[in-house]
N, C-alpha and C. Protein backbone atom coordinates (compact mmCIF):
# COMPACT_ATOMS: atom_id res chain seq x y z
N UNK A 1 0.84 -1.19 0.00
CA UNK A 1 0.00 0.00 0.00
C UNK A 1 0.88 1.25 0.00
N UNK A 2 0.37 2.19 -1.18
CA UNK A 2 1.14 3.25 -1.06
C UNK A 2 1.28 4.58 0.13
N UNK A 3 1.84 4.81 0.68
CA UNK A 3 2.07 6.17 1.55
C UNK A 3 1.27 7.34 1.12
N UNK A 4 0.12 8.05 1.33
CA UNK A 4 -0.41 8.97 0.80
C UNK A 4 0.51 9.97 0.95
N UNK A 5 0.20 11.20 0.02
CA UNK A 5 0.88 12.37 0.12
C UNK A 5 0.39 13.26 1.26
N UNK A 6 1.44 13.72 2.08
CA UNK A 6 1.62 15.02 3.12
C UNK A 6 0.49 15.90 2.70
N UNK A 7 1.10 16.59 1.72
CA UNK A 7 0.61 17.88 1.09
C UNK A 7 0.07 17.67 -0.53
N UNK A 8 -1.73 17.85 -0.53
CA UNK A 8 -1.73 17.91 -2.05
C UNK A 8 -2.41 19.26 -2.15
N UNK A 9 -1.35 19.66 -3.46
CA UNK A 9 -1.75 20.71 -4.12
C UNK A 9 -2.94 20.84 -4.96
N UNK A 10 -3.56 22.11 -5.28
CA UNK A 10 -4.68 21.98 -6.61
C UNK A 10 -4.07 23.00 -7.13
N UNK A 11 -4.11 22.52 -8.81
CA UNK A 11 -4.66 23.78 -9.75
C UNK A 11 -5.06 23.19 -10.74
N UNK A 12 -5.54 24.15 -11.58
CA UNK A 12 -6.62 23.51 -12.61
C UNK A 12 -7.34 25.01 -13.41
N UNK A 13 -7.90 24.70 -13.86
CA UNK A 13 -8.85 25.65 -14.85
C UNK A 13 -10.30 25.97 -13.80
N UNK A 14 -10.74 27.19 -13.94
CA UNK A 14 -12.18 27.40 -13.22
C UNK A 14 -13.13 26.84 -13.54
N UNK A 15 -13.50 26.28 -12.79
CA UNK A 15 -14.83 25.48 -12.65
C UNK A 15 -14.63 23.72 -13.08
N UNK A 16 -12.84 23.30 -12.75
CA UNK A 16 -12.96 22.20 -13.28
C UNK A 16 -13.47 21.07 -12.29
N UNK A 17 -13.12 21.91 -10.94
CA UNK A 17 -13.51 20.80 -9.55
C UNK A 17 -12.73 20.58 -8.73
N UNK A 18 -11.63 22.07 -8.64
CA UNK A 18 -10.64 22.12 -7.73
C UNK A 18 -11.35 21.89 -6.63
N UNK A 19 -12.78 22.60 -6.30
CA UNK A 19 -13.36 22.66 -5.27
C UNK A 19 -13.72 21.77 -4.55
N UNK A 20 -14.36 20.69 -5.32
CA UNK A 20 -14.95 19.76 -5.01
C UNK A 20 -13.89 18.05 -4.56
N UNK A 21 -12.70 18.51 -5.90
CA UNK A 21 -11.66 17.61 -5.49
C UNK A 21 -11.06 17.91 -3.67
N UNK A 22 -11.08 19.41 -3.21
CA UNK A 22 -10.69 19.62 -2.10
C UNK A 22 -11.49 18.87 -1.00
N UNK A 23 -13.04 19.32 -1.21
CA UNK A 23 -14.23 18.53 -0.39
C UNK A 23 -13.78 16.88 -0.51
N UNK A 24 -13.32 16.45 -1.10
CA UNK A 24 -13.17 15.18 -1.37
C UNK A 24 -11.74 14.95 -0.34
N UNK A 25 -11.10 15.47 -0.60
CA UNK A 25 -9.15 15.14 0.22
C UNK A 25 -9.98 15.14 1.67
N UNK A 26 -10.77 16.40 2.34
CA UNK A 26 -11.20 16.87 3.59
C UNK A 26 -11.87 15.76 4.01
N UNK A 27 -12.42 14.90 3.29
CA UNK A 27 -13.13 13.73 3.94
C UNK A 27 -12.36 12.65 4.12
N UNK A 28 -11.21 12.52 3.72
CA UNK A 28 -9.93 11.75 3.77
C UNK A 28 -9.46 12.22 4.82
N UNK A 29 -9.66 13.30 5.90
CA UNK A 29 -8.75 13.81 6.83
C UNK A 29 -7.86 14.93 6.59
N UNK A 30 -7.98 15.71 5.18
CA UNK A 30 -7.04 16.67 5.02
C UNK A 30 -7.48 17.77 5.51
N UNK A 31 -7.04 19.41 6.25
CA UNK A 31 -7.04 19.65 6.17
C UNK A 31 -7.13 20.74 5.14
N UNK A 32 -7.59 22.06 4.98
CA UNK A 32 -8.21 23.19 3.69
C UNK A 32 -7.99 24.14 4.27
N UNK A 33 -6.65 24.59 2.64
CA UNK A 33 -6.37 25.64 2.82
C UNK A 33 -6.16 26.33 1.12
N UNK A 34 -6.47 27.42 1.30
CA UNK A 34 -6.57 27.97 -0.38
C UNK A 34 -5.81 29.44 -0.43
N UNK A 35 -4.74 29.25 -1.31
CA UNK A 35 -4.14 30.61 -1.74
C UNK A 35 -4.60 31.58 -1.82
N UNK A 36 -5.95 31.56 -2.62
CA UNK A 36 -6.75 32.74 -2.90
C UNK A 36 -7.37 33.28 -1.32
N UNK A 37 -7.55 32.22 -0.22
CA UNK A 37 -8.04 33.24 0.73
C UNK A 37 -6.86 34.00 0.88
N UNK A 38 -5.64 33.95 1.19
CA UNK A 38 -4.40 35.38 1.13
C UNK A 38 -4.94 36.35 0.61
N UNK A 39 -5.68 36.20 -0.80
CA UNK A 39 -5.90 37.21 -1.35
C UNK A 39 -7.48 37.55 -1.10
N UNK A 40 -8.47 36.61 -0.98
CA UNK A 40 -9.39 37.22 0.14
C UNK A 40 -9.39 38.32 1.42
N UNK A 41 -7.90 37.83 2.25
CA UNK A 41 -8.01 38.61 3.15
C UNK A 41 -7.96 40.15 3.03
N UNK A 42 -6.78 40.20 1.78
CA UNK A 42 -6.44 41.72 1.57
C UNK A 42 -7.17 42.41 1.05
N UNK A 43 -8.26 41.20 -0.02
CA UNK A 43 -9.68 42.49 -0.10
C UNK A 43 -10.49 42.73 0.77
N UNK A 44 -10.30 42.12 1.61
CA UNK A 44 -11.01 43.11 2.78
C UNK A 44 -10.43 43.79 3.76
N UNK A 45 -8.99 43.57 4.08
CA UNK A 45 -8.05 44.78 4.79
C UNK A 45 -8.39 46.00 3.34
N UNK A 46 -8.23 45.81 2.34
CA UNK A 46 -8.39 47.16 1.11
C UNK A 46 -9.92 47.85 1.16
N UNK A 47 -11.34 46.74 1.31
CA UNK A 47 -12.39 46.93 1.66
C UNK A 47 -12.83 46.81 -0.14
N UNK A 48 -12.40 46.03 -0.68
CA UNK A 48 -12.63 46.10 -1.89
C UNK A 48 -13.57 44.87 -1.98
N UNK A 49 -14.80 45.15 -2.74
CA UNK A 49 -15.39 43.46 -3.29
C UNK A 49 -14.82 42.78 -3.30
N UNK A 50 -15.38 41.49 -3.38
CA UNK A 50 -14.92 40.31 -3.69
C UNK A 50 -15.60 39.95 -5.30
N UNK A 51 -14.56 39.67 -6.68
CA UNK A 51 -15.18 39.36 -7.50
C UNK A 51 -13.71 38.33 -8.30
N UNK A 52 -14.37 38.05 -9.22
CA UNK A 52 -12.81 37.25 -9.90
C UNK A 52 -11.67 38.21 -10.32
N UNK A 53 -12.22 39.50 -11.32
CA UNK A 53 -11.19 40.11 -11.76
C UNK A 53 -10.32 40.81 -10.51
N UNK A 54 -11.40 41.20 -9.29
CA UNK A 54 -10.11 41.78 -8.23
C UNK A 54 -9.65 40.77 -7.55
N UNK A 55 -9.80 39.49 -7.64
CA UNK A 55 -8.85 38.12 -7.10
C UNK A 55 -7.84 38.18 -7.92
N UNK A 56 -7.89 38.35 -9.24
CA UNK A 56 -6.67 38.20 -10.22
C UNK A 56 -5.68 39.42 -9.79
N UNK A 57 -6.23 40.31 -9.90
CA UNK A 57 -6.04 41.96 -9.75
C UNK A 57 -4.67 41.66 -8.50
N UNK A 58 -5.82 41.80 -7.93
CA UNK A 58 -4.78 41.49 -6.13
C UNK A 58 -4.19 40.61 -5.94
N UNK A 59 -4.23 39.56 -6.11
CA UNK A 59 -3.27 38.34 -6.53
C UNK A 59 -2.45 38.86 -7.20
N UNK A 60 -2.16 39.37 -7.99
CA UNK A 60 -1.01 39.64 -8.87
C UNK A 60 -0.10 40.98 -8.55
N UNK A 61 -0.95 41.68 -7.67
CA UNK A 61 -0.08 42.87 -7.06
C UNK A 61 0.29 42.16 -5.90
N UNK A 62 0.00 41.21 -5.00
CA UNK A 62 0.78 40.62 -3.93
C UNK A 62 2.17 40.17 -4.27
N UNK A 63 1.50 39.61 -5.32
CA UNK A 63 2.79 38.96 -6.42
C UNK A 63 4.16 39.94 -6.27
N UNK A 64 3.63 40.76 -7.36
CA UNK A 64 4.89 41.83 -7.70
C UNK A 64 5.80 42.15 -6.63
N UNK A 65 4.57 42.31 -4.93
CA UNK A 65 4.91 43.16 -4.45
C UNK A 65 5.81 42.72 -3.39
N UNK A 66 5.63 41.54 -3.51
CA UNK A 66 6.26 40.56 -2.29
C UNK A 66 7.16 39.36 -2.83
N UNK A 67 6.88 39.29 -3.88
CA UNK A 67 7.79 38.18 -4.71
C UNK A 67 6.23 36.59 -5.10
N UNK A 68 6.69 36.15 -6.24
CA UNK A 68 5.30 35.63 -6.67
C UNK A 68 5.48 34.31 -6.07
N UNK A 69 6.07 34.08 -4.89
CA UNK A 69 5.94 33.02 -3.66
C UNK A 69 5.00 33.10 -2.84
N UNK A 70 4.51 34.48 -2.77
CA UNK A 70 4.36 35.17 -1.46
C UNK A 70 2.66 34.29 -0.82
N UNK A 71 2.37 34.38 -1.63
CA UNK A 71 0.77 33.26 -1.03
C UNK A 71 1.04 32.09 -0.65
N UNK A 72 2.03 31.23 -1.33
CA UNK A 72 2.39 30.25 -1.04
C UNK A 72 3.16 30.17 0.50
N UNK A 73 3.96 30.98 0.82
CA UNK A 73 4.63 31.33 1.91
C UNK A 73 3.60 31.88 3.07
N UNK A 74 2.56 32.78 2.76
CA UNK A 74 1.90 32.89 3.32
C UNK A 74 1.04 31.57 3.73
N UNK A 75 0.51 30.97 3.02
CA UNK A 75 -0.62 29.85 2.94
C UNK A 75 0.16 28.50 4.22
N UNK A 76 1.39 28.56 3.87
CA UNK A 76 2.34 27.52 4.59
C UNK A 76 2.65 28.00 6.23
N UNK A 77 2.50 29.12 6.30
CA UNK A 77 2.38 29.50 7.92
C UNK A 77 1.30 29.71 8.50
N UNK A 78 0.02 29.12 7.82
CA UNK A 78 -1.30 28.58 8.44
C UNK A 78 -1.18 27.51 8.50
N UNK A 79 -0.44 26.12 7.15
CA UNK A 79 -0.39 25.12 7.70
C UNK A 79 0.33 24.26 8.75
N UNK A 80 1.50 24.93 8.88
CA UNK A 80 2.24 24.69 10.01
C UNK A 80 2.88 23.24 10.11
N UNK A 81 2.60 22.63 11.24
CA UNK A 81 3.11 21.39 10.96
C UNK A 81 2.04 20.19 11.29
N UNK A 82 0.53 20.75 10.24
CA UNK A 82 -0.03 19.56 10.04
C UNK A 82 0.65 18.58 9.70
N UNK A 83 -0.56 17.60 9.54
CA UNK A 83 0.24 16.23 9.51
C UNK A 83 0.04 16.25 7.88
N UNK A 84 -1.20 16.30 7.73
CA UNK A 84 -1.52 16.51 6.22
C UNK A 84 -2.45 17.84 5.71
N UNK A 85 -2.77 18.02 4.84
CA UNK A 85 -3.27 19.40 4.06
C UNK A 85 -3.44 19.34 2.24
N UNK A 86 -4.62 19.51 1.82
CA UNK A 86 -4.67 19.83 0.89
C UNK A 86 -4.41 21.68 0.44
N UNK A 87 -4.29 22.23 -0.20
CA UNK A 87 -3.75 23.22 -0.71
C UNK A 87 -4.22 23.80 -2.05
N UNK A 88 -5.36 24.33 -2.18
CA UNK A 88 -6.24 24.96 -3.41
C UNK A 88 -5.44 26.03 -3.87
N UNK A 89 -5.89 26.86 -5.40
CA UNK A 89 -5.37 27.59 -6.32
C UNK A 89 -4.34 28.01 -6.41
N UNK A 90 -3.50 27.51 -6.69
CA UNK A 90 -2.06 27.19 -6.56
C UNK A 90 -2.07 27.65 -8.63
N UNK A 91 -1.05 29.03 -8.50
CA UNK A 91 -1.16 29.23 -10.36
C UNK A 91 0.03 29.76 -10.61
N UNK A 92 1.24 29.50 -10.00
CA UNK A 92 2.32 30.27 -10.02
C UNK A 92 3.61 29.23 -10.21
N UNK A 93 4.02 29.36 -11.01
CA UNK A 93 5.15 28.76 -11.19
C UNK A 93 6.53 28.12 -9.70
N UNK A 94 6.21 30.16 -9.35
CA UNK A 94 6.95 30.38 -7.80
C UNK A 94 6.52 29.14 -6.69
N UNK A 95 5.00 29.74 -6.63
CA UNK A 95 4.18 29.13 -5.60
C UNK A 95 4.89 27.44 -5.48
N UNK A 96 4.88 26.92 -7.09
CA UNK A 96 5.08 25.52 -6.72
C UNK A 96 5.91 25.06 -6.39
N UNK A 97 7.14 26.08 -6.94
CA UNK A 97 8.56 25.54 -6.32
C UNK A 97 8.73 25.59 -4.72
N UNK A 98 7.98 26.25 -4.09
CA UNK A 98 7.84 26.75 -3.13
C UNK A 98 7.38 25.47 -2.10
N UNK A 99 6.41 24.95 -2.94
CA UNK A 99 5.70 24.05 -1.91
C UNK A 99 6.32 23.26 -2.31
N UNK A 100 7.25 22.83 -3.29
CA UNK A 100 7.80 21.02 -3.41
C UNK A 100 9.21 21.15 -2.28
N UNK A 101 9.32 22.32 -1.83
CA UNK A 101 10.31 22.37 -0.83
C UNK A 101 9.73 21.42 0.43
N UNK A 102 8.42 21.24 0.67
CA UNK A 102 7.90 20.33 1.82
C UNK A 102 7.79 19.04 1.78
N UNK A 103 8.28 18.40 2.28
CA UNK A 103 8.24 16.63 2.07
C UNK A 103 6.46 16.27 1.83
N UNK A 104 6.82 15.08 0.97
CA UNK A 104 5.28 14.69 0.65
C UNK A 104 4.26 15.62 0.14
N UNK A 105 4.96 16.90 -0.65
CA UNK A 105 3.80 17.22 -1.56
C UNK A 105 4.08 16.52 -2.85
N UNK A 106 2.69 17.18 -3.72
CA UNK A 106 2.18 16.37 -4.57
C UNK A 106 1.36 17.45 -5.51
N UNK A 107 1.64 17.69 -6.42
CA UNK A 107 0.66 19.00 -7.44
C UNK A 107 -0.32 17.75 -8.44
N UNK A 108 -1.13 18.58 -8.04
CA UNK A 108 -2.86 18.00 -9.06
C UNK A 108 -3.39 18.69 -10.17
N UNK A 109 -3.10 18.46 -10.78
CA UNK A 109 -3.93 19.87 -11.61
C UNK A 109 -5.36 19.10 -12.19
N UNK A 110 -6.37 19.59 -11.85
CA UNK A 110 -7.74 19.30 -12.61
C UNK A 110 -8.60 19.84 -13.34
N UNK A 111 -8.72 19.51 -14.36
CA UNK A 111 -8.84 20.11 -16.13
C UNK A 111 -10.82 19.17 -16.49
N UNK A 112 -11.80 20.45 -17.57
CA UNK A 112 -12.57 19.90 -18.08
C UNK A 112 -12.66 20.42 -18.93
N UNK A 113 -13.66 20.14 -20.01
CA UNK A 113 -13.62 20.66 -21.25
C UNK A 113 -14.70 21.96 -20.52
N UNK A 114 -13.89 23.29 -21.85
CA UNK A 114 -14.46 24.59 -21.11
C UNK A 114 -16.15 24.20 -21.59
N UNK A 115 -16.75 24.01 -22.34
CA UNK A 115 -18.31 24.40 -21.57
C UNK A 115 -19.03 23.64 -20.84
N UNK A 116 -18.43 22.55 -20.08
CA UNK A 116 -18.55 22.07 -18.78
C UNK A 116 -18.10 22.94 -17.71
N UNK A 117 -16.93 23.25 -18.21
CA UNK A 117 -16.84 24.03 -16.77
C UNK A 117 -17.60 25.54 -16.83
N UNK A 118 -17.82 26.18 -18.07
CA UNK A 118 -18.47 27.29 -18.25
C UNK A 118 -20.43 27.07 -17.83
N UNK A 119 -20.42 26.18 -17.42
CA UNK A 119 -21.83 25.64 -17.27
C UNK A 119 -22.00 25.42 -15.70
N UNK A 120 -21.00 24.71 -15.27
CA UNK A 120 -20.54 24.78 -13.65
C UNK A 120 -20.91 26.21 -13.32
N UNK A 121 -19.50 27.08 -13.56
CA UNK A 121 -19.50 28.58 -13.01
C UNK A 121 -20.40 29.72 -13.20
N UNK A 122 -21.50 29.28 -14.16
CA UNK A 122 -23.13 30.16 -14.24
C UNK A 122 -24.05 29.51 -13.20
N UNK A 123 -24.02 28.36 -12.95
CA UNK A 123 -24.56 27.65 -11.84
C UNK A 123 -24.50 28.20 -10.79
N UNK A 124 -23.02 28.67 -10.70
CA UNK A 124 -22.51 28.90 -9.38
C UNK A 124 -23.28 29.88 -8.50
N UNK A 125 -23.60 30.85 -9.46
CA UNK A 125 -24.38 32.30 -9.41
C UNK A 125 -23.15 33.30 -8.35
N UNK A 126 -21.93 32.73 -8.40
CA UNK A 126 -21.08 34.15 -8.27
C UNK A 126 -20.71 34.95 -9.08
N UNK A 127 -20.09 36.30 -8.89
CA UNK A 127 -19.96 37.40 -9.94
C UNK A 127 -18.36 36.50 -10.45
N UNK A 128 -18.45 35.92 -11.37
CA UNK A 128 -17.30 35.55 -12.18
C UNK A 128 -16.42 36.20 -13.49
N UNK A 129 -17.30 37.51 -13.49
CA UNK A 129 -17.01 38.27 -14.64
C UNK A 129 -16.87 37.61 -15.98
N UNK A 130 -18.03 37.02 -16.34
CA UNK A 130 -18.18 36.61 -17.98
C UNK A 130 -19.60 35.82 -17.41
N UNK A 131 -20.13 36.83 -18.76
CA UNK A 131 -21.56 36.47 -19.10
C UNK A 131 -21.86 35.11 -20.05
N UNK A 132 -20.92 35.19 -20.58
CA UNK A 132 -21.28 34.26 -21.59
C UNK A 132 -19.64 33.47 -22.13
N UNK A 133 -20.02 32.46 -22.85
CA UNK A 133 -18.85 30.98 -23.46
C UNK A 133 -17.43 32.05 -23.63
N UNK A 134 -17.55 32.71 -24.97
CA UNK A 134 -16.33 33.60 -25.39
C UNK A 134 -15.99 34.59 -24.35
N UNK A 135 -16.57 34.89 -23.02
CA UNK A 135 -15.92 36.16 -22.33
C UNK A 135 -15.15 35.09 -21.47
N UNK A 136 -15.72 33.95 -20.78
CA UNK A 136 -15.11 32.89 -20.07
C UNK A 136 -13.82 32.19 -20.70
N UNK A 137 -14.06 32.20 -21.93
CA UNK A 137 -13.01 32.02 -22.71
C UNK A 137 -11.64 33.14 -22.31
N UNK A 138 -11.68 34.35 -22.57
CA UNK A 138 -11.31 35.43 -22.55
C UNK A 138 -10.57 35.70 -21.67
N UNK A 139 -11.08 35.99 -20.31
CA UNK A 139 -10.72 35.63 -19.21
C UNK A 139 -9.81 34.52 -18.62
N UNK A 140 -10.00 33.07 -18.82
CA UNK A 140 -9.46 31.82 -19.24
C UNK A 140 -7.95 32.73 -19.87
N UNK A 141 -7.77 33.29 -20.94
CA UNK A 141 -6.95 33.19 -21.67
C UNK A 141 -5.76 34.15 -20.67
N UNK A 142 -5.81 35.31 -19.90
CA UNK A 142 -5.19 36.26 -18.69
C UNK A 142 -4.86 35.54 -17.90
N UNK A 143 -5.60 34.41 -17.56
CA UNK A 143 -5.17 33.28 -16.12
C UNK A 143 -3.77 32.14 -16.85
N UNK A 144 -3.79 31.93 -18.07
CA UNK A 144 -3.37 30.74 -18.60
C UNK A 144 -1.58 30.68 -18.76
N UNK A 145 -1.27 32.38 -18.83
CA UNK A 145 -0.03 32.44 -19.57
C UNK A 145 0.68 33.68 -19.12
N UNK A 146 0.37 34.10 -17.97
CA UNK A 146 1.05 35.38 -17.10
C UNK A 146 2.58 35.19 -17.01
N UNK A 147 3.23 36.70 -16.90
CA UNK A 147 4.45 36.55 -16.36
C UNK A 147 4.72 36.18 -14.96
N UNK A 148 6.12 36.20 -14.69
CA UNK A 148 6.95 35.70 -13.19
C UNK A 148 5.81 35.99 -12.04
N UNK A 149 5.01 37.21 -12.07
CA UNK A 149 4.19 37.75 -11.06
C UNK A 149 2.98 37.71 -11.42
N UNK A 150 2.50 37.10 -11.97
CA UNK A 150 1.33 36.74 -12.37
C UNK A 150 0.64 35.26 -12.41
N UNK A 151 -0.63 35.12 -13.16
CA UNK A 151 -1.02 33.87 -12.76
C UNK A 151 -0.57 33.01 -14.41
N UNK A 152 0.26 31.84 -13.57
CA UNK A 152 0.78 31.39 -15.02
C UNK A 152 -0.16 29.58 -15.35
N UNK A 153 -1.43 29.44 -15.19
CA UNK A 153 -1.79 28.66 -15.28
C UNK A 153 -1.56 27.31 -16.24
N UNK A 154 -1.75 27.67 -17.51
CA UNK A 154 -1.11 26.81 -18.67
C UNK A 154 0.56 26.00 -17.72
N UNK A 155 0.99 26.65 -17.13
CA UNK A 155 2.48 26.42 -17.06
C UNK A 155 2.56 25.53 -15.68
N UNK A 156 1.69 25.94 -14.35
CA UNK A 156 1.27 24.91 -13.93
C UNK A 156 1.01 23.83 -13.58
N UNK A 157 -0.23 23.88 -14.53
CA UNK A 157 -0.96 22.58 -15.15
C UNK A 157 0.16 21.46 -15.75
N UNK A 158 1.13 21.98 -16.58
CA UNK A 158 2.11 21.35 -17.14
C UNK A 158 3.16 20.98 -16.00
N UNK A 159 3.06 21.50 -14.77
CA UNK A 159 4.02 21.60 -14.10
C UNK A 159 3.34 20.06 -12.75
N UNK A 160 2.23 19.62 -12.63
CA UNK A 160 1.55 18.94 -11.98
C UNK A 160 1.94 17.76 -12.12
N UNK A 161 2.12 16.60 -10.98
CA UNK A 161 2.65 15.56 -10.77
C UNK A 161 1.37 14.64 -11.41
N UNK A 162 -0.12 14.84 -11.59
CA UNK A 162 -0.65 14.09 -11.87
C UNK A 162 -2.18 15.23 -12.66
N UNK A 163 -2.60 15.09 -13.71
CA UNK A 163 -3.82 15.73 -14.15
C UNK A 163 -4.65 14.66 -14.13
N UNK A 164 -6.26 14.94 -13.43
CA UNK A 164 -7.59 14.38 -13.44
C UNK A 164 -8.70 15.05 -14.37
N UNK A 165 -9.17 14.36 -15.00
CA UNK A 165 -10.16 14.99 -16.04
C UNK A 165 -10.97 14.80 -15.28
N UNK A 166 -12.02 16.12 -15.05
CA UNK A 166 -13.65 16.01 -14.47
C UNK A 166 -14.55 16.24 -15.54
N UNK A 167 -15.04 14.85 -16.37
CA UNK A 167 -15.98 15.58 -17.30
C UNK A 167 -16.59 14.55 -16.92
N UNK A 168 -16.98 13.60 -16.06
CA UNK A 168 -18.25 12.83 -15.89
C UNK A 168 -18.99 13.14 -14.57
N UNK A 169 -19.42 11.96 -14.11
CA UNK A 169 -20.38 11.90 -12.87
C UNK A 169 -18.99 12.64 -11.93
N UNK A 170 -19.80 12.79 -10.37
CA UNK A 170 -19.12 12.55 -9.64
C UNK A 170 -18.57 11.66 -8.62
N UNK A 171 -19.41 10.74 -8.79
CA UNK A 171 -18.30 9.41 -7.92
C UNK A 171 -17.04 8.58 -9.14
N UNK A 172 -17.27 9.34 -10.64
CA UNK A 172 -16.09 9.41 -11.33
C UNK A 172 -15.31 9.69 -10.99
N UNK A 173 -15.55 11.29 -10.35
CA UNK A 173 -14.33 12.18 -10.18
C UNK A 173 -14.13 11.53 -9.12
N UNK A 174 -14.54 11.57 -7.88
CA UNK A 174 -13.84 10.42 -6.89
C UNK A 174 -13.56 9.49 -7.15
N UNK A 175 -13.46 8.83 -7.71
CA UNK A 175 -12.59 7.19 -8.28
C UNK A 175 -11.12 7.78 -8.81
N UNK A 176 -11.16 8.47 -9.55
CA UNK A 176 -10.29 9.06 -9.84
C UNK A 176 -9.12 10.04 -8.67
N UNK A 177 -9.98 10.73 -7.75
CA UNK A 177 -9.18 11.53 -6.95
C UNK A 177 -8.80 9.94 -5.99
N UNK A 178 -9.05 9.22 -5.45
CA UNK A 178 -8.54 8.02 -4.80
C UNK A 178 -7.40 7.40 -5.29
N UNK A 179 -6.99 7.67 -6.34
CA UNK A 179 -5.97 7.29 -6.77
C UNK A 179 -4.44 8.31 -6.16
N UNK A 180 -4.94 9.35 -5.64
CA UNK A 180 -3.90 9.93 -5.59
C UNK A 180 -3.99 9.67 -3.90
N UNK A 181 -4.95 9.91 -2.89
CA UNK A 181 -4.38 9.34 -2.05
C UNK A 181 -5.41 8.40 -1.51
């Protein structure tokens, strides 16, 4: 029997099931923790909405401003010295080098075809900034391929110890996430 992983990472495309892959680790005993709250917090030390483009926005000025580790570094002195932890939106090249510095991580990236996931995130009924297929697209395309301080998703994804496709049921996608731990 294999040793599960310490630390698993997520990234993936919006709306592929980072979320739900997390709900899934948490019932395994992992602990939840997500990059983007870092950047949650500071929109509300700033007092600014909460929407996608000022998650990107502010995410990416933390970036610049602190070095594009800096969530990751942040995110890791909440986890402390769990035993284990999953670890959501993880889009930075930095970030990952960052976390493979910890024994027993593990990067996930989870991918669907976009109008599955563009069908998910209208569901969702949060302000996601895109009304429609081509603005989601659009958007998609700013997240995919950022510089050093930015969100470099495409690069990532490529960068992940293991990719899960979510395009079926969901005790699919759990059959599938069991494999990793």
């Amino acid at each position: 029997m294999k040793t599960p992983p310490r630390l698993i990472g997520l990234t993936g495309t919006n709306g592929a099931g980072k979320g739900e892959a997390a709900a899934y680790f948490r019932t395994k005993g992992y602990a939840y923790f997500s990059l983007s709250d870092v950047i949650r917090d500071e929109l509300r030390e700033r007092g600014v909405p909460e929407n996608r483009d000022a998650l990107i926005r502010t995410g990416n000025d933390l970036r610049e401003r602190y070095g594009p580790d800096v969530l990751a570094v942040r995110t890791m002195a909440k986890v402390g010295g769990r035993e284990r932890a999953v670890i959501d939106s993880i889009r930075n090249l930095r970030e990952i080098a960052f976390l493979r510095r910890e024994q027993g991580f593990v990067l996930l990236a989870v991918d669907a075809p976009v109008e599955i996931r563009f069908a998910r995130v209208a569901a969702r009924g949060r302000d996601e900034s895109a009304r429609d297929l081509e603005a989601f697209r659009k958007k998609e395309e700013m997240e995919r391929a950022g510089g050093a301080a930015a969100q470099q998703l495409e690069a990532c994804m490529a960068a992940a110890d293991r990719v899960v496709v979510n395009d079926g049921t969901l005790p699919e996608f759990h059959r599938k996430l069991e494999e990793v731990a």
